[in-house]
C-alpha atoms as a PDB file:
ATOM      1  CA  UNK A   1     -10.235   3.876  10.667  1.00  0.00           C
ATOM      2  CA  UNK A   2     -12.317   3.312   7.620  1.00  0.00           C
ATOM      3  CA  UNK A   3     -15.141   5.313   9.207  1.00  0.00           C
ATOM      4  CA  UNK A   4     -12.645   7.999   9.619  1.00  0.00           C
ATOM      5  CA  UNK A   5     -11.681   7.562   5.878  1.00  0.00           C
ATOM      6  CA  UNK A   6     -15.615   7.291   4.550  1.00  0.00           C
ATOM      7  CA  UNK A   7     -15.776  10.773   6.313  1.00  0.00           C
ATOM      8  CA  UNK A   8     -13.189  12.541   4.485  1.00  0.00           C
ATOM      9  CA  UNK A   9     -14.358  10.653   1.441  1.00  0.00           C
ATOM     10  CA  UNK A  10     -17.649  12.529   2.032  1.00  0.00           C
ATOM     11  CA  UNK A  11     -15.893  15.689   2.240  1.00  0.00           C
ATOM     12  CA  UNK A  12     -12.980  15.039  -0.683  1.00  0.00           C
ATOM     13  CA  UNK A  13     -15.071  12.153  -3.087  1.00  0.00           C
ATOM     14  CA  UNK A  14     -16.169  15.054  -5.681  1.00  0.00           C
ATOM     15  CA  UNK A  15     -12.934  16.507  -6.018  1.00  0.00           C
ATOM     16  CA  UNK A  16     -11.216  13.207  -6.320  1.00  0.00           C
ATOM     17  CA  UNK A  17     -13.731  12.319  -9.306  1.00  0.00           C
ATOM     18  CA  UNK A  18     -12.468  15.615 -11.234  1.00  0.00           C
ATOM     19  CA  UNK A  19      -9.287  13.891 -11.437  1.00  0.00           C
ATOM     20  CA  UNK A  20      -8.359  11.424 -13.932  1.00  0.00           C
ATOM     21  CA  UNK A  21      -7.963   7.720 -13.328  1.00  0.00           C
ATOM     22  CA  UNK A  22      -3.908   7.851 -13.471  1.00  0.00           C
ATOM     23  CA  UNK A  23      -3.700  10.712 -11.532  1.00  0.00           C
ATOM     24  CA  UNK A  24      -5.797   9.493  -8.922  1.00  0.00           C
ATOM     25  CA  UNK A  25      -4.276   6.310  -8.745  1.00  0.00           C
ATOM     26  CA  UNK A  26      -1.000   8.104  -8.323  1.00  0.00           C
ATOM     27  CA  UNK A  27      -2.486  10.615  -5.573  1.00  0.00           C
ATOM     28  CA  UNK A  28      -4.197   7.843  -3.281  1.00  0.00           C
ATOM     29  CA  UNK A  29      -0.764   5.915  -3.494  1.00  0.00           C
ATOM     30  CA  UNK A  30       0.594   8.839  -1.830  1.00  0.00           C
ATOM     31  CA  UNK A  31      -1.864   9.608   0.562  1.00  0.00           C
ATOM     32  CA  UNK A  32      -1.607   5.893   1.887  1.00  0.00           C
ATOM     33  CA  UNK A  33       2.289   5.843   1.771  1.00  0.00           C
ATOM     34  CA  UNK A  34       2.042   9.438   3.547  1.00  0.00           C
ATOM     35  CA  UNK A  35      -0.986   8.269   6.338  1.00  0.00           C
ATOM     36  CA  UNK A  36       1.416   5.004   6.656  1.00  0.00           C
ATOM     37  CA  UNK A  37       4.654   7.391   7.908  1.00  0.00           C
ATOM     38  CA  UNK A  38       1.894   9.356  10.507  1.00  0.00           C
ATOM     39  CA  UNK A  39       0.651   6.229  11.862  1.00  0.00           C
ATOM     40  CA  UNK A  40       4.176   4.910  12.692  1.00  0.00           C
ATOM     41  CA  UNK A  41       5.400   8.257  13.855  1.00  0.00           C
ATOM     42  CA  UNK A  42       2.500   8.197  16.031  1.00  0.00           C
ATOM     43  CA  UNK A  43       2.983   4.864  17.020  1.00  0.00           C
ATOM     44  CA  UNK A  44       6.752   5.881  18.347  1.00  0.00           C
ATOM     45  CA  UNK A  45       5.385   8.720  19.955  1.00  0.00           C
ATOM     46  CA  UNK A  46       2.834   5.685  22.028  1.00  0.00           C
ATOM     47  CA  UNK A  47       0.124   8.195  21.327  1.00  0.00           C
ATOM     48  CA  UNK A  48      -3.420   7.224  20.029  1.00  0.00           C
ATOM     49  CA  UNK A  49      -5.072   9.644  17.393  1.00  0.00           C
ATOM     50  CA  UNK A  50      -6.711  12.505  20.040  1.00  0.00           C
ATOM     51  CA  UNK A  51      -3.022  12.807  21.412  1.00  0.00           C
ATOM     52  CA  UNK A  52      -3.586  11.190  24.398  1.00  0.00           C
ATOM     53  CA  UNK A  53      -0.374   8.521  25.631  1.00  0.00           C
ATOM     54  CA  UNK A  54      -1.668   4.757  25.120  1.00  0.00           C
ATOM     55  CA  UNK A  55      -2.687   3.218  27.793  1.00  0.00           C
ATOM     56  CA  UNK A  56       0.043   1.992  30.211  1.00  0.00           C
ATOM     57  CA  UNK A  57       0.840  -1.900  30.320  1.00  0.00           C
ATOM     58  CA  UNK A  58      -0.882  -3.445  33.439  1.00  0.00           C
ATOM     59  CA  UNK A  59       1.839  -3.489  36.240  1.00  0.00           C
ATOM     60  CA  UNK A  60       3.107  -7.333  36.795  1.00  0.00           C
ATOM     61  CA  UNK A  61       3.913  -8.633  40.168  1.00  0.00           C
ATOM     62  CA  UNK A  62       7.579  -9.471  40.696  1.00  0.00           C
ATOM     63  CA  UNK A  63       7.899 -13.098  40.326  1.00  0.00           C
ATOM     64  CA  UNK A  64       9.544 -15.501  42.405  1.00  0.00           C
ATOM     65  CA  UNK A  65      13.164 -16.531  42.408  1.00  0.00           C
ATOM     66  CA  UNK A  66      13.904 -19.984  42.357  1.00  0.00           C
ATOM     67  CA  UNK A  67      16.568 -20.674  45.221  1.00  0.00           C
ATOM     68  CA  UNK A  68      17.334 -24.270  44.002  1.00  0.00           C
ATOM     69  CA  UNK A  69      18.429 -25.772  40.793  1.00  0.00           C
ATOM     70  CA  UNK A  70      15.658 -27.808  39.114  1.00  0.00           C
ATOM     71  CA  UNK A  71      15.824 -31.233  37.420  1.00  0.00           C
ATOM     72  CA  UNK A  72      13.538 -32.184  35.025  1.00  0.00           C
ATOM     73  CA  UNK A  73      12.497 -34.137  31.643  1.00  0.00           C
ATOM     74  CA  UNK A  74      10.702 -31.790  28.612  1.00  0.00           C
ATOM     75  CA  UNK A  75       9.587 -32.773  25.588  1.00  0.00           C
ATOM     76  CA  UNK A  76      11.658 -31.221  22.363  1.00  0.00           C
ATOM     77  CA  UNK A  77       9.618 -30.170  19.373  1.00  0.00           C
ATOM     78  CA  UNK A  78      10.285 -33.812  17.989  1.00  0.00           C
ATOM     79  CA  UNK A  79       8.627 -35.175  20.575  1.00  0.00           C
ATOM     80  CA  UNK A  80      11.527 -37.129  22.494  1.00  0.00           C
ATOM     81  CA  UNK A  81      12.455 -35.474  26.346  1.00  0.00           C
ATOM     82  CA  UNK A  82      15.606 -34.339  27.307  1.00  0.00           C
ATOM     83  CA  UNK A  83      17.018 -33.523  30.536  1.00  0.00           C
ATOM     84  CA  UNK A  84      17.191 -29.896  31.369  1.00  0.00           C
ATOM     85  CA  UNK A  85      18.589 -28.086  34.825  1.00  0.00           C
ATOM     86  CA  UNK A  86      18.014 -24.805  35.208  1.00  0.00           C
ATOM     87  CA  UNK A  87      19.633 -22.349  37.998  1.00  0.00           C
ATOM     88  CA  UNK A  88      18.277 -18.545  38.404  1.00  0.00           C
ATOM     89  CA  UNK A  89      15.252 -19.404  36.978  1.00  0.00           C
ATOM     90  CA  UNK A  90      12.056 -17.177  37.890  1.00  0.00           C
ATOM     91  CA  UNK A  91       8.279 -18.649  38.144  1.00  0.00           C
ATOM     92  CA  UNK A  92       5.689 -16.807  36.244  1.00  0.00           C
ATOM     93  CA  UNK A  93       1.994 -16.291  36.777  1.00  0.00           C
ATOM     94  CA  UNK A  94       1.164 -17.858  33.920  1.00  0.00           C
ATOM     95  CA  UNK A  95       2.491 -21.332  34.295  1.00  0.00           C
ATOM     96  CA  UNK A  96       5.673 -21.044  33.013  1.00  0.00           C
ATOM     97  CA  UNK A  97       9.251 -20.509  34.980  1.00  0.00           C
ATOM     98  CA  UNK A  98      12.344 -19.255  32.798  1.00  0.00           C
ATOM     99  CA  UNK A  99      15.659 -19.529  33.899  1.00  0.00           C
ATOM    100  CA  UNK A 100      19.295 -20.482  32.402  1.00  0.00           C
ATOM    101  CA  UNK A 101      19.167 -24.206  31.237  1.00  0.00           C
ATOM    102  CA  UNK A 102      22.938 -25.268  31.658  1.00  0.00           C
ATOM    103  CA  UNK A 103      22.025 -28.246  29.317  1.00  0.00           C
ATOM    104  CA  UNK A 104      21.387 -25.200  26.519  1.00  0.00           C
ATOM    105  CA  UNK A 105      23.502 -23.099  27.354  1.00  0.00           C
ATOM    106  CA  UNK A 106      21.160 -19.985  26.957  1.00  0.00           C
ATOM    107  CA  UNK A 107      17.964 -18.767  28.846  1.00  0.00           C
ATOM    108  CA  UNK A 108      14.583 -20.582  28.167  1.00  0.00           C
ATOM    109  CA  UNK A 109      11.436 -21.061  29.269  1.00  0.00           C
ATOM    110  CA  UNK A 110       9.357 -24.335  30.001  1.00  0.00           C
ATOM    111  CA  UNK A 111       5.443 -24.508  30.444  1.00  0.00           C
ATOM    112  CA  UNK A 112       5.402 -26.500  34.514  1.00  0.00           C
ATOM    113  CA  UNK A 113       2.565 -29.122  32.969  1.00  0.00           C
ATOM    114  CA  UNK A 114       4.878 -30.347  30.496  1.00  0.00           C
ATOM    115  CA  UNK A 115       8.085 -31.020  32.999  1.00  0.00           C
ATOM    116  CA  UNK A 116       8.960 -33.952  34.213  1.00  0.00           C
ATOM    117  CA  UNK A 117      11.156 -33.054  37.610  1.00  0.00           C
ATOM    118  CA  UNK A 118      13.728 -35.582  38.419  1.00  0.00           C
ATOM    119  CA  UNK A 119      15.825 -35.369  41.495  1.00  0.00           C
ATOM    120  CA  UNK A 120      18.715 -32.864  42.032  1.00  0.00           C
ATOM    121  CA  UNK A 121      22.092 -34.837  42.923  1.00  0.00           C
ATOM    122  CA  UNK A 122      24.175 -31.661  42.985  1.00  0.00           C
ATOM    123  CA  UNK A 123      25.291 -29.032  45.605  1.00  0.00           C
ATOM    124  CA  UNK A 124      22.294 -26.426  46.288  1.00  0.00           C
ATOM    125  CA  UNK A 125      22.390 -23.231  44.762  1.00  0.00           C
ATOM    126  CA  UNK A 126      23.237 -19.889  46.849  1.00  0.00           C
ATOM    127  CA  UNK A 127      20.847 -18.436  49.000  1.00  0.00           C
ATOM    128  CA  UNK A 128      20.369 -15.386  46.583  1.00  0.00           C
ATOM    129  CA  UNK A 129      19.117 -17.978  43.726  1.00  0.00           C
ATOM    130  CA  UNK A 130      21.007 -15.707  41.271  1.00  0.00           C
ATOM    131  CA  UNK A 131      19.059 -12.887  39.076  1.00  0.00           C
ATOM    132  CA  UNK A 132      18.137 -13.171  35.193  1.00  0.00           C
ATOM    133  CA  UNK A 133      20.071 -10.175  33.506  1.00  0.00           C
ATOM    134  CA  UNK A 134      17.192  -9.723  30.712  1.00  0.00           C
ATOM    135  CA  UNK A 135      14.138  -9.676  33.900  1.00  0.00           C
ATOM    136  CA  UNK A 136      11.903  -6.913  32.879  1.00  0.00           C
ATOM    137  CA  UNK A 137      14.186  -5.545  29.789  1.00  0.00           C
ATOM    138  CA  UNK A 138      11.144  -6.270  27.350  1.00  0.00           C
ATOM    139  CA  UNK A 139       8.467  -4.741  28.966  1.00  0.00           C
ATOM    140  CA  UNK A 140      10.400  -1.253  29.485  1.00  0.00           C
ATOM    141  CA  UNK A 141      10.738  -1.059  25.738  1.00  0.00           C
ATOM    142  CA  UNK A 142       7.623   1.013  23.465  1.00  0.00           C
ATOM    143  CA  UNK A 143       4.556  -1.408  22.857  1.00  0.00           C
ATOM    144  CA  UNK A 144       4.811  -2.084  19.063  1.00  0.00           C
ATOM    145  CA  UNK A 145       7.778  -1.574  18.160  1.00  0.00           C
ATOM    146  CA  UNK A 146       8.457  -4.071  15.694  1.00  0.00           C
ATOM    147  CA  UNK A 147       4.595  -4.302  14.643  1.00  0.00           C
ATOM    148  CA  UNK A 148       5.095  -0.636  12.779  1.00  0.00           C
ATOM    149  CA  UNK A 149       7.448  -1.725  10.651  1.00  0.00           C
ATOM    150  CA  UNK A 150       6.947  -2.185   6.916  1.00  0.00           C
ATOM    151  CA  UNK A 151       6.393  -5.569   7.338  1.00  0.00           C
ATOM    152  CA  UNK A 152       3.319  -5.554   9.307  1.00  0.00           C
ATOM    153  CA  UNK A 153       2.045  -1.364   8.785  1.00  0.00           C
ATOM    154  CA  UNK A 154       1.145  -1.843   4.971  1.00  0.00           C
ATOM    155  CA  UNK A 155      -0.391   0.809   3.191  1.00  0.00           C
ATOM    156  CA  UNK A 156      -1.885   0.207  -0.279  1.00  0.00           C
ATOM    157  CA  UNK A 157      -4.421   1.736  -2.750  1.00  0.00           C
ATOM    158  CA  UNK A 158      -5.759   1.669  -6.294  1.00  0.00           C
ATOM    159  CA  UNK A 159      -7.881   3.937  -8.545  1.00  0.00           C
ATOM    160  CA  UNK A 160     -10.224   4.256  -5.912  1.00  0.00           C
ATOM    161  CA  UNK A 161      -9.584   4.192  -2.366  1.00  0.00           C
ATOM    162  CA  UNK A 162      -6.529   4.064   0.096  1.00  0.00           C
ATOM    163  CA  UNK A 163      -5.766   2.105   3.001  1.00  0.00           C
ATOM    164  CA  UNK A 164      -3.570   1.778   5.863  1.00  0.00           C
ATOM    165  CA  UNK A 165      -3.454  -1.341   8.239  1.00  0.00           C
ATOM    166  CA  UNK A 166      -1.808  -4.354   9.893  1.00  0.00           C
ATOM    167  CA  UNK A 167      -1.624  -7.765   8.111  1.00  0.00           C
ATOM    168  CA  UNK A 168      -0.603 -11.248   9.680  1.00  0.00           C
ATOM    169  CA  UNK A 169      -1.098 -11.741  13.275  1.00  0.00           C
ATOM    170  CA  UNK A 170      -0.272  -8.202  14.117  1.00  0.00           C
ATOM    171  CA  UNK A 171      -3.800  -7.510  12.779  1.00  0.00           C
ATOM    172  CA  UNK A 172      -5.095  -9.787  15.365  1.00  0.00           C
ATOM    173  CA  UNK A 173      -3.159  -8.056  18.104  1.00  0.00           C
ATOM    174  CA  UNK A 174      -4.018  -4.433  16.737  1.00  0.00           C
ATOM    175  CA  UNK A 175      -7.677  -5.176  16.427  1.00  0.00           C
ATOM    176  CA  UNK A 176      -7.870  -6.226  20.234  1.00  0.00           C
ATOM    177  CA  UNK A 177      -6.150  -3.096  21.707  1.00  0.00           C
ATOM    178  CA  UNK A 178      -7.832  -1.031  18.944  1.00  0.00           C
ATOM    179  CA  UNK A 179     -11.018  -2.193  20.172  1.00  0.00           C
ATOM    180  CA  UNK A 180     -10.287  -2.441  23.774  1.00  0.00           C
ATOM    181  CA  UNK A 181     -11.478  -6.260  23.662  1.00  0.00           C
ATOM    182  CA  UNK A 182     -10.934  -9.737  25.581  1.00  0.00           C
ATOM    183  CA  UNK A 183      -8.286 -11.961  24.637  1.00  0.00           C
ATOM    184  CA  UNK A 184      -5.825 -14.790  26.483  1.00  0.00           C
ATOM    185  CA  UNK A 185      -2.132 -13.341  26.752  1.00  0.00           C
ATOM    186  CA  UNK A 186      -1.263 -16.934  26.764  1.00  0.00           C
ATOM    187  CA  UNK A 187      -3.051 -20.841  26.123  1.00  0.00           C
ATOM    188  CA  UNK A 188      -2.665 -21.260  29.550  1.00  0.00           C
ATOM    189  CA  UNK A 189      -3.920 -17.631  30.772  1.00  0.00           C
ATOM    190  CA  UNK A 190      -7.374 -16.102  31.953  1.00  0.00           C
ATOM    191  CA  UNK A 191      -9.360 -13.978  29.759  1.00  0.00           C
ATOM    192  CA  UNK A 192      -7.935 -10.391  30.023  1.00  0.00           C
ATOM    193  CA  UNK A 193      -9.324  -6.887  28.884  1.00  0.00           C
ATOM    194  CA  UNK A 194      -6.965  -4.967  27.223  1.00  0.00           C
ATOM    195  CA  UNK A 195      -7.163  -1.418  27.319  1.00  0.00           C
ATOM    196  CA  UNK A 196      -7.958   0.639  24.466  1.00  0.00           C
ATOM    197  CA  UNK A 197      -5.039   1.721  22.482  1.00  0.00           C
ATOM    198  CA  UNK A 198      -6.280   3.396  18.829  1.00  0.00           C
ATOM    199  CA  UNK A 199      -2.505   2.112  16.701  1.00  0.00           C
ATOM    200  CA  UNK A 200      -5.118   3.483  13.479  1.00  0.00           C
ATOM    201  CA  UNK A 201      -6.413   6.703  12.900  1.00  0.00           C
ATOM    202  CA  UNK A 202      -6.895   9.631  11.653  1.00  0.00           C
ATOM    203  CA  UNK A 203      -5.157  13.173  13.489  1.00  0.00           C
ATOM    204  CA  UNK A 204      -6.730  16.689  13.126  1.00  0.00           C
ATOM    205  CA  UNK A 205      -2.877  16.933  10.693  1.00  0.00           C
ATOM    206  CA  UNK A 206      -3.740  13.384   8.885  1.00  0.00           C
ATOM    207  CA  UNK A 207      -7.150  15.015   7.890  1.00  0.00           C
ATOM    208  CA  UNK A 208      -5.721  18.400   7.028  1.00  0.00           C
ATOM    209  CA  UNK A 209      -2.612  16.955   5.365  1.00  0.00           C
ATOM    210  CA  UNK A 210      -5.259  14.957   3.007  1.00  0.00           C
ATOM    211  CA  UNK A 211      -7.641  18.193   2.245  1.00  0.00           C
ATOM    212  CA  UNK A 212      -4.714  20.216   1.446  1.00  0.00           C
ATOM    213  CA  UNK A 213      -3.250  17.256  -1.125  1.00  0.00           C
ATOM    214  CA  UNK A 214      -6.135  16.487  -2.984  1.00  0.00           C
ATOM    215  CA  UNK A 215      -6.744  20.227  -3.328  1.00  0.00           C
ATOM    216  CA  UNK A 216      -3.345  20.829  -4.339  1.00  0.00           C
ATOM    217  CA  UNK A 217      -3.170  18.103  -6.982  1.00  0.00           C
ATOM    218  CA  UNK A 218      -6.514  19.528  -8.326  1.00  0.00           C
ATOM    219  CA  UNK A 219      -4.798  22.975  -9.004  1.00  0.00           C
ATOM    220  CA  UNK A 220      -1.132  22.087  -9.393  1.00  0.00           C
ATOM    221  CA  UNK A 221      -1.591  18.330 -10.386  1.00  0.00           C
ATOM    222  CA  UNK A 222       0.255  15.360  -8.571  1.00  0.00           C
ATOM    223  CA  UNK A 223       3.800  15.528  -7.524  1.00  0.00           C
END
C-alpha cells in the first residue's frame, strides 16, 4: 500500500505543498478516514483492490465423529488437571478434538498431547456419536470480519502523510495473506501457504476519489 500511496504522492505532492500546514493536516485526516471506509467496504465485499473475489479458504476434510464418550485428565490454566468427558466430540487434523465437555457444561476443545485418558465406566454412546450444532458455522462466515473493525483498520495522519493499516496481531495476519506468505495455522500445524488476499490497497475510485479531493480543497478549500 505505501507504494501505491508514494505514487499518488508523485502525482498530488506539489499540490499538497500549495496548501497550508492546517489545511493539510485537516485534508490528509480525511483522506485516511475516507481510504479507511473503502478498505472496509471492500473488505465486506471479500474483494482485493483489482476487483477480483479473495481467494477462497482451502476446503477442510470432514473430520471424524467420535462414537464413544472420552475420559480424560487436562491441565487448567493453573496448572492442576481436572477430569473432563466429552460426548459428540469431533477429531481435528491438527491435533486437537472438540466436543461437549459435560464436566463444563459448554463445547471445548483439548490439544490430544496434553490429555490424560482415563477409563470410561459409563454406558456407550449411540451409534450416531451425536453432531456439534456450531460444525462448520465459522468458516461459512466472510474472512475478516471482525479484523475491519475500528479496532484493528486504523487510519491516521499528520501534516504530512496519511495512512491506513492493521495494528496488533491482525497486522501479523494481514501481512501474511497480503503477501501470500508461509505461516503455521496452529503450534502444532505444518507450514502452510496462504493465498494472496490484498485486505490494503488502492482502487482505480480510491485513486480518483484522492485526485479529485486534493484538487477540490485547492480551489474550494477543505470541507
Amino acid at each position: 500500500m505505501s507504494d501505491d500511496f508514494l505514487q499518488i504522492d508523485q502525482l498530488a505532492g506539489t499540490l499538497l505543498r500549495n496548501l497550508d500546514g492546517g489545511a493539510r493536516r485537516q485534508l490528509l485526516r480525511k483522506l485516511s478516514r475516507n481510504l479507511q471506509a473503502s478498505q472496509r467496504q471492500r473488505i465486506t465485499r471479500q474483494e482485493n483492490p483489482d476487483g477480483t473475489p479473495f481467494a477462497p479458504r482451502k476446503p477442510r476434510r470432514d473430520p471424524k465423529v467420535g462414537r464413544f464418550p472420552r475420559r480424560f485428565l487436562y491441565p487448567t490454566d493453573g496448572g492442576e488437571m481436572r477430569e473432563a468427558i466429552v460426548k459428540s466430540y469431533v477429531l481435528q487434523e491438527n491435533g486437537k478434538i472438540t466436543g461437549f465437555d459435560t464436566k463444563a457444561g459448554a463445547i471445548r476443545t483439548f490439544f490430544l498431547d496434553k490429555m490424560k485418558s482415563l477409563p470410561w465406566e459409563g454406558p456407550k454412546a449411540p451409534a450416531s456419536g451425536g453432531k456439534l450444532r456450531r460444525k462448520g458455522r465459522i468458516r461459512k462466515k466472510a474472512m475478516f470480519r471482525k479484523m475491519k473493525g475500528h479496532r484493528y483498520l486504523i487510519a491516521r495522519s499528520n501534516a504530512d502523510e496519511a495512512w491506513v493499516g492493521f495494528t496488533g496481531y491482525a497486522a501479523t495476519i494481514a501481512n501474511i495473506n497480503q503477501a501470500g506468505a508461509v505461516d503455521r495455522p496452529g503450534p502444532r500445524s505444518k507450514p502452510t501457504r496462504y493465498p494472496q488476499r490484498k485486505l490494503v490497497g488502492f482502487t482505480d475510485a480510491d485513486r480518483k476519489s484522492i485526485m479529485d479531493a486534493v484538487l477540490s480543497a485547492l480551489v474550494d478549500g477543505v470541507s
